[in-house]
C-alpha atoms as a PDB file:
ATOM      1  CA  UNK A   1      96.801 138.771 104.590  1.00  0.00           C
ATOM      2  CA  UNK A   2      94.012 137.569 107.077  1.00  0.00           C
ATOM      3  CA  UNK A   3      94.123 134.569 110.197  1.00  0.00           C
ATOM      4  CA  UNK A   4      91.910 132.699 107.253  1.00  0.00           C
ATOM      5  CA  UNK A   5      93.898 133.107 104.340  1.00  0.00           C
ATOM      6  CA  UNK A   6      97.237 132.172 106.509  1.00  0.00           C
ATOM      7  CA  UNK A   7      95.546 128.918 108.094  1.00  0.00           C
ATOM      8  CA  UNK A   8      94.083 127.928 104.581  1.00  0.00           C
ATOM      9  CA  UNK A   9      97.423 128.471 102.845  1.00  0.00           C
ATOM     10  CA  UNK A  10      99.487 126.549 105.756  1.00  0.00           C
ATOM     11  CA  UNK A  11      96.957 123.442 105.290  1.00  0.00           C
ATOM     12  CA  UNK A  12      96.853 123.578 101.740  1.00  0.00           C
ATOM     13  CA  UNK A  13     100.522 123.063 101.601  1.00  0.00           C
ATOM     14  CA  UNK A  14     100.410 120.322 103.943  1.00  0.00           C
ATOM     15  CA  UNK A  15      98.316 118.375 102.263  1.00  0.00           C
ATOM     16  CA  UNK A  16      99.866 118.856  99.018  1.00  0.00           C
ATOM     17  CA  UNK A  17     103.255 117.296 100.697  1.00  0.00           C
ATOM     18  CA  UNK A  18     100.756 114.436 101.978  1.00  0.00           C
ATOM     19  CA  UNK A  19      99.441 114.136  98.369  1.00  0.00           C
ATOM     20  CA  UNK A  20     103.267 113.958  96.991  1.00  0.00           C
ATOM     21  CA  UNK A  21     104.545 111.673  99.174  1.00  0.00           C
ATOM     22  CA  UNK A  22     101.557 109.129  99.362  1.00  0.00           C
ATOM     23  CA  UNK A  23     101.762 109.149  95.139  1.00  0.00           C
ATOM     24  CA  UNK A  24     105.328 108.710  95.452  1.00  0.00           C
ATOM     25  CA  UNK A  25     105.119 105.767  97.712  1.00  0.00           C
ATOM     26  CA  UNK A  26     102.227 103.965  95.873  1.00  0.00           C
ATOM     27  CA  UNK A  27     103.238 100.795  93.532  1.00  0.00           C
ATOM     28  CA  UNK A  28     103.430 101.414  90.086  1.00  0.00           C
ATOM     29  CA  UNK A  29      99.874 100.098  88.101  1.00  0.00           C
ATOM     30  CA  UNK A  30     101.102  99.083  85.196  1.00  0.00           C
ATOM     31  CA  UNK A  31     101.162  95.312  84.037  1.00  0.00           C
ATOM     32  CA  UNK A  32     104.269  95.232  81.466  1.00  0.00           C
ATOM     33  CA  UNK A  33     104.732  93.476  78.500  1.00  0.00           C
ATOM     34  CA  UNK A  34     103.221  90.045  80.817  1.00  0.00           C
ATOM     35  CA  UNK A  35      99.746  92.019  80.150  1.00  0.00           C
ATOM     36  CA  UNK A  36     100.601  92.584  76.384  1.00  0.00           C
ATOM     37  CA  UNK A  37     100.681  89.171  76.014  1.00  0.00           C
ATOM     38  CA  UNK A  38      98.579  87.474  78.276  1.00  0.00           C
ATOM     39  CA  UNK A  39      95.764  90.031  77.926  1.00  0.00           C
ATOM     40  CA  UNK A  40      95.898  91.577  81.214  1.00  0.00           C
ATOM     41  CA  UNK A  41      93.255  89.645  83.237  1.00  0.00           C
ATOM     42  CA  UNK A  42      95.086  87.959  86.786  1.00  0.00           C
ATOM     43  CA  UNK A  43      92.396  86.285  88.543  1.00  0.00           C
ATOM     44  CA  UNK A  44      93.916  85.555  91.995  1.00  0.00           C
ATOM     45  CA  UNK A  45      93.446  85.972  95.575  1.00  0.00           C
ATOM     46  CA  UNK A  46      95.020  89.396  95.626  1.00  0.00           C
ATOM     47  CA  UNK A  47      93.036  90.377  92.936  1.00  0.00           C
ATOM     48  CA  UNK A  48      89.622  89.223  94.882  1.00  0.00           C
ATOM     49  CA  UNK A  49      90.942  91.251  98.063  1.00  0.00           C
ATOM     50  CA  UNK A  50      92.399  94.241  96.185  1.00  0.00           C
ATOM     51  CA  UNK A  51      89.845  96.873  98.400  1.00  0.00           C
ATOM     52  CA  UNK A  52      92.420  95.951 101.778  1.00  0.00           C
ATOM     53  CA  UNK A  53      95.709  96.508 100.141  1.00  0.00           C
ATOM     54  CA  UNK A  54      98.166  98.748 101.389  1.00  0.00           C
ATOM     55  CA  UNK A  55      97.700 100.231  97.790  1.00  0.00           C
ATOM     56  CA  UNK A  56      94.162 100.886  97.942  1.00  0.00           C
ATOM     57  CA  UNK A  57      94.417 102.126 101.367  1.00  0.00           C
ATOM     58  CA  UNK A  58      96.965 104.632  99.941  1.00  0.00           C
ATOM     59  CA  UNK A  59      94.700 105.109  97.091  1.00  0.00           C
ATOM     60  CA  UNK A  60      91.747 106.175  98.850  1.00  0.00           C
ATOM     61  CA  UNK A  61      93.767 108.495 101.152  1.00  0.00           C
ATOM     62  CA  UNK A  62      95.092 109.933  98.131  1.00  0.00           C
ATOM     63  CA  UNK A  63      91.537 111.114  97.042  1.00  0.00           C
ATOM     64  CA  UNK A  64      90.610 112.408 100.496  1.00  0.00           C
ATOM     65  CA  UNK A  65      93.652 114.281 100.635  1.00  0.00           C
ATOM     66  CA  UNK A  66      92.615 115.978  96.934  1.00  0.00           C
ATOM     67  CA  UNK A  67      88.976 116.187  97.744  1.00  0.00           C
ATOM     68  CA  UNK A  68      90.538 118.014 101.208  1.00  0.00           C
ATOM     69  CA  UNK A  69      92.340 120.710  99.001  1.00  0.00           C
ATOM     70  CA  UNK A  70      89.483 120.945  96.250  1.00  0.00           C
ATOM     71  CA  UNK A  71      86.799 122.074  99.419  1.00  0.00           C
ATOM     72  CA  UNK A  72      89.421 124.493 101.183  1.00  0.00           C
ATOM     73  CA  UNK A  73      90.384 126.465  98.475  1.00  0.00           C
ATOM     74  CA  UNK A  74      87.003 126.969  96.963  1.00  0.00           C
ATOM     75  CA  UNK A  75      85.815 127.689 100.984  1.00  0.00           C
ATOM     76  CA  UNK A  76      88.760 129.699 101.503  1.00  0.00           C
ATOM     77  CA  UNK A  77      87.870 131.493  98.062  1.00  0.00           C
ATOM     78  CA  UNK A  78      84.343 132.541  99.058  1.00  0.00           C
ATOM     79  CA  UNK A  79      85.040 133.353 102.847  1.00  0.00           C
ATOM     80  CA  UNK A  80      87.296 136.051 101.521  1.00  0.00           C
ATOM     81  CA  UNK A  81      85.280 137.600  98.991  1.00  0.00           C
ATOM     82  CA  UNK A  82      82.567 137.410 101.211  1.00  0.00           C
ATOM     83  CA  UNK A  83      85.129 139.656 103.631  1.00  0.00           C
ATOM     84  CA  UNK A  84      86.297 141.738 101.015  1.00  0.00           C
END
């Protein structure tokens, strides 16, 4: 095993325990039977200021952590067949 394929595999796993425990921590998003009957829609000031939630601030750190493991691998991927 290479310096690369050690450092790659070391942050990969890292963020994967970031990814876990972020999900794990994040509020569940479904409504319940109160959106079976009333249809769903809440219009309300949380709903207006959703985007500076602790949720959505979880949520969006969520995706950077995927999109983080998505570009390693594949760089990780072609900077060791390139070495190969």
């Amino acid at each position: 095993m290479s310096t690369l394929e050690i450092v790659a595999g070391v942050i990969l796993i890292l963020a994967s325990i970031v990814i876990i425990l972020v999900v794990l921590v994040q509020e569940s998003k479904e409504q319940g039977l109160t959106s079976a009957i009333g249809g769903g829609y809440n219009e309300s000031f949380y709903e207006g200021n959703k985007g500076r939630t602790k949720d959505a601030k979880l949520s969006k750190f969520t995706k950077i952590a995927a999109a983080l493991i998505f570009i390693i691998t594949i760089a990780t991927n072609i900077a060791i067949s390139f070495t190969k």
